[in-house]
Protein backbone atom coordinates (compact mmCIF):
# COMPACT_ATOMS: atom_id res chain seq x y z
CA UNK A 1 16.63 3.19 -3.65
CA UNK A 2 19.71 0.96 -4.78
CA UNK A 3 18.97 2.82 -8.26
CA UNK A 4 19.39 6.46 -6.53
CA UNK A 5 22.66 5.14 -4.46
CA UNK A 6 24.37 3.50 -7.61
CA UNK A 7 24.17 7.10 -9.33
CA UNK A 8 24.97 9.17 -6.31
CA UNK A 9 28.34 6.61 -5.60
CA UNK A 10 29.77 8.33 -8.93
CA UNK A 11 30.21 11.49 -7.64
CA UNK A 12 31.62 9.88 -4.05
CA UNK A 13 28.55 11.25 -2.33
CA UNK A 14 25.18 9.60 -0.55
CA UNK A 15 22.09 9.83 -1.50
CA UNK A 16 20.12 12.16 0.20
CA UNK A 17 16.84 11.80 -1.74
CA UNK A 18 15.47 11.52 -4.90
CA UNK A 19 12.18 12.73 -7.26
CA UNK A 20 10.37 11.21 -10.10
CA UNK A 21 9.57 14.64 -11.23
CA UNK A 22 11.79 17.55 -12.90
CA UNK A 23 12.26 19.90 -9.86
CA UNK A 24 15.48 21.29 -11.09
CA UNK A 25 13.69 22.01 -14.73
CA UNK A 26 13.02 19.81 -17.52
CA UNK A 27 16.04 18.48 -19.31
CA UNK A 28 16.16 18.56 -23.27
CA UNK A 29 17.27 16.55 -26.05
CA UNK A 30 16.50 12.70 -26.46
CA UNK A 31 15.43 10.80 -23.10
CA UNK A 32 17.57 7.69 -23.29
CA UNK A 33 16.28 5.75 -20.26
CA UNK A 34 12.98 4.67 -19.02
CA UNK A 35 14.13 2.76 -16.12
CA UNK A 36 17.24 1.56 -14.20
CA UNK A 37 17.42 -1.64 -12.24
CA UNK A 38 20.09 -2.01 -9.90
CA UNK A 39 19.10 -5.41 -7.73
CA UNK A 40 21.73 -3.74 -4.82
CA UNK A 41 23.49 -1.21 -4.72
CA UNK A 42 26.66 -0.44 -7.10
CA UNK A 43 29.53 1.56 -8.08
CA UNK A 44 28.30 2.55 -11.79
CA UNK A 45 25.00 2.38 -13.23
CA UNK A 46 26.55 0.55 -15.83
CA UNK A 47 26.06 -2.69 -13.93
CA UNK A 48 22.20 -2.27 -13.78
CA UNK A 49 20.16 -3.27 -16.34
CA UNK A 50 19.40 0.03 -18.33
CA UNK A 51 15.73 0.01 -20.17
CA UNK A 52 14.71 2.20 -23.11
CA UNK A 53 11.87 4.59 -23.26
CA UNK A 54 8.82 4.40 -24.93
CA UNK A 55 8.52 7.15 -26.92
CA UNK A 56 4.23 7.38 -26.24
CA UNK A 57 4.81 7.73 -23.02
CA UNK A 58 8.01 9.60 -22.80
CA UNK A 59 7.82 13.04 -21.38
CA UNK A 60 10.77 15.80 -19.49
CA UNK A 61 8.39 16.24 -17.01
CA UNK A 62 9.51 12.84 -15.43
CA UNK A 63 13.18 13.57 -16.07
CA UNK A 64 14.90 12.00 -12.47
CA UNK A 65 16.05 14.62 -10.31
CA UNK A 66 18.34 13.13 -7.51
CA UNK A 67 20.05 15.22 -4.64
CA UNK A 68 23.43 13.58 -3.16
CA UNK A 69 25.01 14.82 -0.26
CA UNK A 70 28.12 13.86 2.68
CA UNK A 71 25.18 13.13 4.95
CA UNK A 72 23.26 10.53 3.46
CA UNK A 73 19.48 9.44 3.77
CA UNK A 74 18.09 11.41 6.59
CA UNK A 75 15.24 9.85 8.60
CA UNK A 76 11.87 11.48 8.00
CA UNK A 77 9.13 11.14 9.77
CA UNK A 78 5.46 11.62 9.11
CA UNK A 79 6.16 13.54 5.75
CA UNK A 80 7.99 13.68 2.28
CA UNK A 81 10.54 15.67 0.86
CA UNK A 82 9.60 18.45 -1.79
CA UNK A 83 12.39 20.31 -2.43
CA UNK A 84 16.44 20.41 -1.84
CA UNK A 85 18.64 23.50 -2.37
CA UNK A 86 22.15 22.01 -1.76
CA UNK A 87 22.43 21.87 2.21
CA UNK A 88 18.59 22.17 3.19
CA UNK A 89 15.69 19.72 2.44
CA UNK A 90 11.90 20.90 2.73
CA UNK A 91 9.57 18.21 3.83
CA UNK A 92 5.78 18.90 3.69
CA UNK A 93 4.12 17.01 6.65
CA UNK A 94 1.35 14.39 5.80
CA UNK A 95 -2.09 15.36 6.57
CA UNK A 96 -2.88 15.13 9.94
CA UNK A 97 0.62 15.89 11.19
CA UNK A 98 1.90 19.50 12.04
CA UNK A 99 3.76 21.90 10.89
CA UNK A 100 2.57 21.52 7.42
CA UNK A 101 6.22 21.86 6.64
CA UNK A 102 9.84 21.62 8.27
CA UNK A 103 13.38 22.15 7.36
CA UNK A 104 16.50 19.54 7.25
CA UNK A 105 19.63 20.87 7.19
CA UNK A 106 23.17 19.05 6.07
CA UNK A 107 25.83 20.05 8.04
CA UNK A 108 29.54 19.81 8.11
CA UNK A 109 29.62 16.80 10.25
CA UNK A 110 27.53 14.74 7.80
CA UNK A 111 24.61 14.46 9.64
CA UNK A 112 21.19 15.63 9.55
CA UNK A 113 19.85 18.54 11.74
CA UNK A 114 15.79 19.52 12.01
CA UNK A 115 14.76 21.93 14.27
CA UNK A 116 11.39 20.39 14.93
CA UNK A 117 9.95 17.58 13.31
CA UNK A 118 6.22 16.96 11.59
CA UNK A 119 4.15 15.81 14.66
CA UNK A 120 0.81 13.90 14.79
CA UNK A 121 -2.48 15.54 15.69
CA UNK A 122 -3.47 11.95 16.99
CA UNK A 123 -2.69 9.77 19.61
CA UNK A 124 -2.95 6.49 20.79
CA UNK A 125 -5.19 5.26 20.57
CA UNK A 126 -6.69 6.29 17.40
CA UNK A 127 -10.36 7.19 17.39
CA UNK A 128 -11.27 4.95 14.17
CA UNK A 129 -14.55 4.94 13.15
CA UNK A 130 -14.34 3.23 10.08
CA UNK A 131 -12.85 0.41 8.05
CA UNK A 132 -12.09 -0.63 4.49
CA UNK A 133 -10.45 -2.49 1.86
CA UNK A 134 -10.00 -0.20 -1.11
CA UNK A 135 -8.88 -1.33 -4.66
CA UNK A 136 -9.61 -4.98 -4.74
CA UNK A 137 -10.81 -7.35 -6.96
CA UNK A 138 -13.84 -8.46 -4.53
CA UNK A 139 -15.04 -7.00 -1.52
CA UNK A 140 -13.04 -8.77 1.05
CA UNK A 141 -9.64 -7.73 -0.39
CA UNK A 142 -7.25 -4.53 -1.23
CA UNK A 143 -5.70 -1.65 1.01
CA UNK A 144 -6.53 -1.53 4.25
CA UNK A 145 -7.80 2.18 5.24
CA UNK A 146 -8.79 3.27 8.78
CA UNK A 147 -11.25 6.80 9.10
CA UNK A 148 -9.98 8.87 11.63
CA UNK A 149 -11.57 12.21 12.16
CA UNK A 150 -13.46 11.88 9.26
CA UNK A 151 -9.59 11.56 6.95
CA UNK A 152 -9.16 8.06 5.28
CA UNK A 153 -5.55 7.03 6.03
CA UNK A 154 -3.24 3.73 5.42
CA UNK A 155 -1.32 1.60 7.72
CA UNK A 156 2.57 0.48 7.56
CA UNK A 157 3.80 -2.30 6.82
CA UNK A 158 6.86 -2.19 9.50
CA UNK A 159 6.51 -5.88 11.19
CA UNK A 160 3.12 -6.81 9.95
CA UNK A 161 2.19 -10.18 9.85
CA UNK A 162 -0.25 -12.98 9.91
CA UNK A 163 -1.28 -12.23 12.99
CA UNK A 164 -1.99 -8.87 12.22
CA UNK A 165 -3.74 -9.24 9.26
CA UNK A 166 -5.93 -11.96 11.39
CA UNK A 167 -7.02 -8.82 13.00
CA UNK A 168 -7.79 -6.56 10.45
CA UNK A 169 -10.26 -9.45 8.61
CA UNK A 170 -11.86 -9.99 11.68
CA UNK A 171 -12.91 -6.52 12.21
CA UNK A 172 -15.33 -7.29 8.73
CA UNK A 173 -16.19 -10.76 10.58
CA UNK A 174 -14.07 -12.34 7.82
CA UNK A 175 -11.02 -15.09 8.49
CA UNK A 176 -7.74 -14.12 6.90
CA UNK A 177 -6.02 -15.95 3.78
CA UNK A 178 -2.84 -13.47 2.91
CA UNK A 179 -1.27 -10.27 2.72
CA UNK A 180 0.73 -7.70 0.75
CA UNK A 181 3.30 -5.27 2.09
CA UNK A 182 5.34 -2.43 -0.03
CA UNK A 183 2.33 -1.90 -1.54
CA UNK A 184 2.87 -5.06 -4.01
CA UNK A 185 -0.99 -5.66 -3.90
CA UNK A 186 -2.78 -4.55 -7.22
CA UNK A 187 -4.85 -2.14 -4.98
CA UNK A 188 -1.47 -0.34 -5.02
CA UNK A 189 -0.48 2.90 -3.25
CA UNK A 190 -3.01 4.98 -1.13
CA UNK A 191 -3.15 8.71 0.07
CA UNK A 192 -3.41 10.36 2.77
CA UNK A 193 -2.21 9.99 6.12
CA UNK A 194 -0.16 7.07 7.36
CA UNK A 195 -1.93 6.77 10.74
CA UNK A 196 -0.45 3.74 12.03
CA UNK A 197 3.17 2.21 12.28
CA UNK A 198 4.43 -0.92 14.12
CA UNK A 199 1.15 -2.70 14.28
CA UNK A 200 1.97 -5.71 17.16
CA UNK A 201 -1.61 -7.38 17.54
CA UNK A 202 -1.35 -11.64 19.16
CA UNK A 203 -3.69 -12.20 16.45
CA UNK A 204 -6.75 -12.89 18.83
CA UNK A 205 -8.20 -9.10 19.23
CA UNK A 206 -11.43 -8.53 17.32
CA UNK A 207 -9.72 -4.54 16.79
CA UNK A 208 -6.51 -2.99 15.59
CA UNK A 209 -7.08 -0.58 19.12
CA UNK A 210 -6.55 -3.61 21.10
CA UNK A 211 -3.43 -4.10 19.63
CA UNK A 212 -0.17 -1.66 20.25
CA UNK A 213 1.24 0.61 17.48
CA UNK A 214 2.95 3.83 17.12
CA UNK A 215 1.34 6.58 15.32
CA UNK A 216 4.57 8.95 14.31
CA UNK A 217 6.43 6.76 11.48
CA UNK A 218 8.65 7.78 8.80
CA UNK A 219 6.73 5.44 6.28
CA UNK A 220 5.62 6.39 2.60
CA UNK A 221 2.64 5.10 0.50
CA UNK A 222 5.08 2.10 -1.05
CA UNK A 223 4.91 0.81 2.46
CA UNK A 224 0.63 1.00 2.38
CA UNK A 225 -0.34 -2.90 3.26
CA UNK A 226 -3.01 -4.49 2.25
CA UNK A 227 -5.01 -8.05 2.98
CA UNK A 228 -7.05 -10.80 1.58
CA UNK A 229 -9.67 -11.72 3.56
CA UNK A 230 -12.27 -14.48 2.81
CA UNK A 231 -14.92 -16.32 5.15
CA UNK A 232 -18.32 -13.88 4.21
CA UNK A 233 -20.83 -16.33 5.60
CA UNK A 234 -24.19 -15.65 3.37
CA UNK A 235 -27.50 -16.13 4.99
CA UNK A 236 -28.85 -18.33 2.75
CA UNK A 237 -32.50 -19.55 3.34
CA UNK A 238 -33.49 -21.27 -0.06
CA UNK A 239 -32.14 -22.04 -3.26
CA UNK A 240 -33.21 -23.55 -7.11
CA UNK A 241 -32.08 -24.26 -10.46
CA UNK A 242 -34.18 -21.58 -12.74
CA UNK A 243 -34.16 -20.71 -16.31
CA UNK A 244 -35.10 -24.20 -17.76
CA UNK A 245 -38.35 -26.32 -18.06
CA UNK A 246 -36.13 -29.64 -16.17
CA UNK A 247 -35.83 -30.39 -12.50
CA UNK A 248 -32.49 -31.30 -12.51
CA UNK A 249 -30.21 -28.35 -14.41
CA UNK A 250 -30.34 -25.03 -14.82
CA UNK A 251 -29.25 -21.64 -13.45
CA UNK A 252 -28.53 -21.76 -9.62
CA UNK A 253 -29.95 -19.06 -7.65
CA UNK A 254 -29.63 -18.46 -3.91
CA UNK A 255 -31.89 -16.54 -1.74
CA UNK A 256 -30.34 -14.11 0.90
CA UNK A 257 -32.04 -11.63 3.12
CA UNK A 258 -35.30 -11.99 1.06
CA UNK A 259 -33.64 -11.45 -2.72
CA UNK A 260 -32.59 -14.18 -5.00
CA UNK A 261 -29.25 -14.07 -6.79
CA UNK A 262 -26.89 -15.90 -9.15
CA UNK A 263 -23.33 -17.78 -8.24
CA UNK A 264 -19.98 -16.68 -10.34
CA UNK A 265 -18.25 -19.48 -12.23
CA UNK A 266 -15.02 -18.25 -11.56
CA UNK A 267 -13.24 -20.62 -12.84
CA UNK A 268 -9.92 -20.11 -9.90
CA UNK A 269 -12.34 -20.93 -6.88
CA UNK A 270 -15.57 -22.75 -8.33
CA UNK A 271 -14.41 -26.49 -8.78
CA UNK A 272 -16.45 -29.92 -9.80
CA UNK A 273 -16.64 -30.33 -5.96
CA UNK A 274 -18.68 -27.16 -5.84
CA UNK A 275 -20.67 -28.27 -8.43
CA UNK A 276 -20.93 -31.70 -6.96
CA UNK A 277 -22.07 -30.14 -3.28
CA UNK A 278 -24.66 -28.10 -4.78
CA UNK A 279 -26.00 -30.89 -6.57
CA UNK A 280 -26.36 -32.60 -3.31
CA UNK A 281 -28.23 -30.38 -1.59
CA UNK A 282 -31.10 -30.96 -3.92
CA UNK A 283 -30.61 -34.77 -3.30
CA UNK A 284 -28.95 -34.93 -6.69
CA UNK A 285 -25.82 -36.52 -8.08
């Protein structure tokens, strides 16, 4: 956004939105920059740090199409902007929202004028049937998704917290470690709707419905959260050291629900005191 604003402050104007696609038509001739990095926001893009392309990956289909008006970023809700024609911006609505899309209009006071505004098909509180992580590295972590209506849809990270990501592991019966918000997580950005906004749980409810939260928002998928859970308690009812002729080394192999199974040696959680506690359960040193 500070990237957007530093260009649009050269022509005296606001910025009103930007695309990462060529809606006014591919440019031609060499593309000179990959990226701009403005760490606030500026008066010329000459103070940002300017990258070059790489020419693999280079392409006038991303050329950066910005629109810069008197009246600034306008405050959308439930949807994201597709199209601007000099006064009026289209927003298409997210999926599960109505219309499917509206009109913003700039007008001579420099402010922002909508008729009606994308509106969501849901209300408080959500009828969720389902829960999951999505994108992780292990089961217990990555973007937290909510099914409503048979839709998978993300949350936003406006205020969230410890205490709500508490929540949100103990709805898989796990205990929260940490969490991610503006999508920083590697499980990245999701799709879909952004069902809920706001999310203000105490920490001690077993269900995000038991919290409060707002379901209209004027979020995007850079503000999907996600969590890292950890605590899945394994019903373990035997275990042995297998693959060599000796009592005392081999492969370890647990036993859960009936099936026998192997331990990762990952080498950022297993530790000699693993080793050392395994060990002593088979009265070992």
């Amino acid at each position: 956004m500070y990237d957007a604003q530093t260009i649009c402050n050269t022509y005296d104007a606001s910025l009103a939105m930007y695309f990462d696609t060529a809606v006014y038509g591919e440019g031609t001739g060499p593309i000179l920059i990959s990226q701009i990095a403005c760490n606030a926001e500026k008066d010329n893009v000459n103070s940002c740090y300017l990258y070059a392309p790489h020419r693999p990956s280079s392409s006038h289909l991303y050329d950066l199409s910005i629109a810069c008006t008197p009246c600034g970023l306008p405050d959308i809700y439930n949807g994201y902007p597709v199209a601007f024609n000099g006064t009026e911006l289209t927003v298409t609505c997210h999926t599960g929202f109505y219309p499917f899309q509206i009109k913003m209009k700039c007008l001579n006071n420099n402010s922002w004028s909508e008729k009606q505004r994308c509106t969501p098909i849901y209300v408080f509180p959500l009828n969720i049937s389902e829960i999951q992580l999505k994108n992780g590295r292990r089961p217990s972590e990555g973007r937290v998704e909510i099914l409503v209506n048979g839709t998978w849809g993300t949350i936003c990270d406006t205020n969230f917290a410890s205490a709500e990501a508490t929540v949100i592991c103990k709805m898989f019966g796990l205990e929260y470690s940490s969490f991610y918000t503006k999508a920083k997580h590697r499980s990245g950005r999701g799709n879909g709707p952004i069902y809920v906004d706001k999310l203000n749980c105490m920490g001690t409810e077993t269900h995000i419905n038991l919290c409060s939260y707002e379901v209209s928002n004027h979020c995007t998928h850079y503000d999907d959260v996600a969590v890292v859970c950890t605590g899945y308690q394994l019903d373990i009812t035997d275990i042995r050291l297998a693959g060599t002729n000796g009592p005392y080394h081999g492969r370890v192999e647990l036993k859960v629900n009936g099936t026998w199974g192997t331990v990762c040696d990952d080498f950022s959680y297993l530790s000699f005191g693993a080793a050392w506690a395994i060990c002593k359960i088979f009265g070992l040193t």
